[in-house]
Protein backbone atom coordinates (compact mmCIF):
# COMPACT_ATOMS: atom_id res chain seq x y z
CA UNK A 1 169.57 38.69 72.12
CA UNK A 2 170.37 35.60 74.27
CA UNK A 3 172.65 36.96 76.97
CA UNK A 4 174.86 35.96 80.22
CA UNK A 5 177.05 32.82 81.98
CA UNK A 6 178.96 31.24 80.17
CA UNK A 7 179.23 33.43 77.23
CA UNK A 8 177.66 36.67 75.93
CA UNK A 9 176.85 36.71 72.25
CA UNK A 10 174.80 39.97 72.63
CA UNK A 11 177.49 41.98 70.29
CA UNK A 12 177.32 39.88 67.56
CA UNK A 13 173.82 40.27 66.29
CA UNK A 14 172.88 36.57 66.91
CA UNK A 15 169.19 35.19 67.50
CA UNK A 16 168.08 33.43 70.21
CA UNK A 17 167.81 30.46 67.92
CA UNK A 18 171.41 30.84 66.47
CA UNK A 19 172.63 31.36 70.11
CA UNK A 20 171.13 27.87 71.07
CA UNK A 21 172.42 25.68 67.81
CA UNK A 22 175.90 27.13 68.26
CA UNK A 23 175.86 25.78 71.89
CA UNK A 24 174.94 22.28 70.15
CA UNK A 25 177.95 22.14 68.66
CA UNK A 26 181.59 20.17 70.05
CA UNK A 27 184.28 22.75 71.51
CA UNK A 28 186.74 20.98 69.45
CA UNK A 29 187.66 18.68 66.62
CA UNK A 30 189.66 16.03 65.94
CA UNK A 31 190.58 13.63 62.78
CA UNK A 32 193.67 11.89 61.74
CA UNK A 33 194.33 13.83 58.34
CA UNK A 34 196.75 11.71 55.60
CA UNK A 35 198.38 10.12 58.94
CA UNK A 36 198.81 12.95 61.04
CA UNK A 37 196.37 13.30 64.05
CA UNK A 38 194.91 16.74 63.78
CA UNK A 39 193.23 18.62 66.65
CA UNK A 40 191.46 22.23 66.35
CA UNK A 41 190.44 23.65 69.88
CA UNK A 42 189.69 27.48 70.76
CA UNK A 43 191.97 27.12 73.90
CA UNK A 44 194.45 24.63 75.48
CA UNK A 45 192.62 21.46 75.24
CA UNK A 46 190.52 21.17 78.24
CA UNK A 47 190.24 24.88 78.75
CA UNK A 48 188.70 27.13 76.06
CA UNK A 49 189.45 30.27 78.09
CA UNK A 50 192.95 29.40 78.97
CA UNK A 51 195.10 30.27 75.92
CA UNK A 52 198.11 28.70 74.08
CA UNK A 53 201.04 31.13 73.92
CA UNK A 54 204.19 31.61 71.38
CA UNK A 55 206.32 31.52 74.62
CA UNK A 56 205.95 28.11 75.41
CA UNK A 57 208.77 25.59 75.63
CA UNK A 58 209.37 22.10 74.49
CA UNK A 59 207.66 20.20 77.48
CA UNK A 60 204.48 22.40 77.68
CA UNK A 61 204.01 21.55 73.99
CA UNK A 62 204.47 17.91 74.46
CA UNK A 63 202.16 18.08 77.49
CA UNK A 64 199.81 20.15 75.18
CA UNK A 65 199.75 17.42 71.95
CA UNK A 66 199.55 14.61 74.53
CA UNK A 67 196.09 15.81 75.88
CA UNK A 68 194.63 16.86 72.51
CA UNK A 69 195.82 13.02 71.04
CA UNK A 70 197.19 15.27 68.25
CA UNK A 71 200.80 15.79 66.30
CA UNK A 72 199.05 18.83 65.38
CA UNK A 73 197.17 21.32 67.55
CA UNK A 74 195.26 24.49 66.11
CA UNK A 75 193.88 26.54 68.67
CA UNK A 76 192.87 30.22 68.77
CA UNK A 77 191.60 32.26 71.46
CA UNK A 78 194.89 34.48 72.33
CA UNK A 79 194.60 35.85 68.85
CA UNK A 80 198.71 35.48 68.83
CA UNK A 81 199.56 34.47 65.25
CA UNK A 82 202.39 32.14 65.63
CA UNK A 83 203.46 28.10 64.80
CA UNK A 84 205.67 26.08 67.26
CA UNK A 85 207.64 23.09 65.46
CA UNK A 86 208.71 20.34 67.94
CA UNK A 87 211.21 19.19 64.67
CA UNK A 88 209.57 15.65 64.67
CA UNK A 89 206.69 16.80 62.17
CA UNK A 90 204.33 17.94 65.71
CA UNK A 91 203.41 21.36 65.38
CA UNK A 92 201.16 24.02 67.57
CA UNK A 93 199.62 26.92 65.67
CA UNK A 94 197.27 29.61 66.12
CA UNK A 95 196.21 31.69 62.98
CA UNK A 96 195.82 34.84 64.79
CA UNK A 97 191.79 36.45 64.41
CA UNK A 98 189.40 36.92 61.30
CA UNK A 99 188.65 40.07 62.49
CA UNK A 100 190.25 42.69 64.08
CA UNK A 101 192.15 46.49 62.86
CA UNK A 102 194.13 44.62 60.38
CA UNK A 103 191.56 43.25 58.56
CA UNK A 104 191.87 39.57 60.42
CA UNK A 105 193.91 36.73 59.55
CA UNK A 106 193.52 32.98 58.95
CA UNK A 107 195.79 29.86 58.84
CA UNK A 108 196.35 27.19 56.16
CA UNK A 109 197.82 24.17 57.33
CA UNK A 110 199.31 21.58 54.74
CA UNK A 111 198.86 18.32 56.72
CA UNK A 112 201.13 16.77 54.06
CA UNK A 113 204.13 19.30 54.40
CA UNK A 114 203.89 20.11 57.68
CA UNK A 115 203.65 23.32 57.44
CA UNK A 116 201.39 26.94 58.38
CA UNK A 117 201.17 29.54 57.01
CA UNK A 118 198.70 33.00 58.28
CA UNK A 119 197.09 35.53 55.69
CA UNK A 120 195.12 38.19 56.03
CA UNK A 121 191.47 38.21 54.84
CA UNK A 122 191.75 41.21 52.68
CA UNK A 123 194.75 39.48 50.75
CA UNK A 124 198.61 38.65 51.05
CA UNK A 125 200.56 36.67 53.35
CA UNK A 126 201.39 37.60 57.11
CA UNK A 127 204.83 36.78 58.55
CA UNK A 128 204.46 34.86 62.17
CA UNK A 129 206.68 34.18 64.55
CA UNK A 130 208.00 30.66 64.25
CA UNK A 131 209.38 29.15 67.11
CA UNK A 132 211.50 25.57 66.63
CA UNK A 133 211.49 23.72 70.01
């Protein structure tokens, strides 16, 4: 197992050689999706080990969608299930963690409807805190 700085994949079962390509790949993506600029990063953008939190207010968020280029923002890391609606169709949302106790959870976002919702891998849907800023 390929371990040590930055990150240590050791737990997961990974080869050397899946180790490597993973570290090929971007930290985050981006794509305007029917209209709406959509950005998916596993932290705050800029940071992937500084997380996004359900606590935030209205000018953190803007500050937030304004350096991802997004209306929408997906991030993960905090593993705090929750959506943030700004009211003007920009949202921030974080589908929680495939794995975990629980079973995990994941998000579907419906660029179209604006909306999020959170379900749990093993079946039924997950109730998240919304927050309207």
């Amino acid at each position: 197992m390929l371990t040590g700085a930055p990150y240590d994949a050791s737990g997961f079962g990974l080869s050397r050689a899946a180790v490597r390509w993973l570290a090929t790949l971007p930290t985050y993506w981006e794509a305007t999706l029917d209209g709406a600029r959509t950005a998916v990063h596993h932290g705050r953008p800029g940071s992937d080990m500084k997380g996004v939190y359900a606590d935030l207010d209205r000018a953190e968020a803007r500050t937030l969608l304004e350096a991802a280029g997004a209306d929408i923002l997906l991030v993960g890391h905090t593993h705090e299930a929750f959506v943030a609606e700004l009211g003007d169709g920009r949202m921030i949302a974080n589908p929680g963690a495939l794995w975990g106790q629980a079973g995990g959870t994941f998000g579907v976002l419906d660029v179209v409807e604006r909306s999020f919702r959170v379900f749990r891998a093993g079946g039924g849907e997950v109730q998240i805190l919304r927050v309207r800023l």
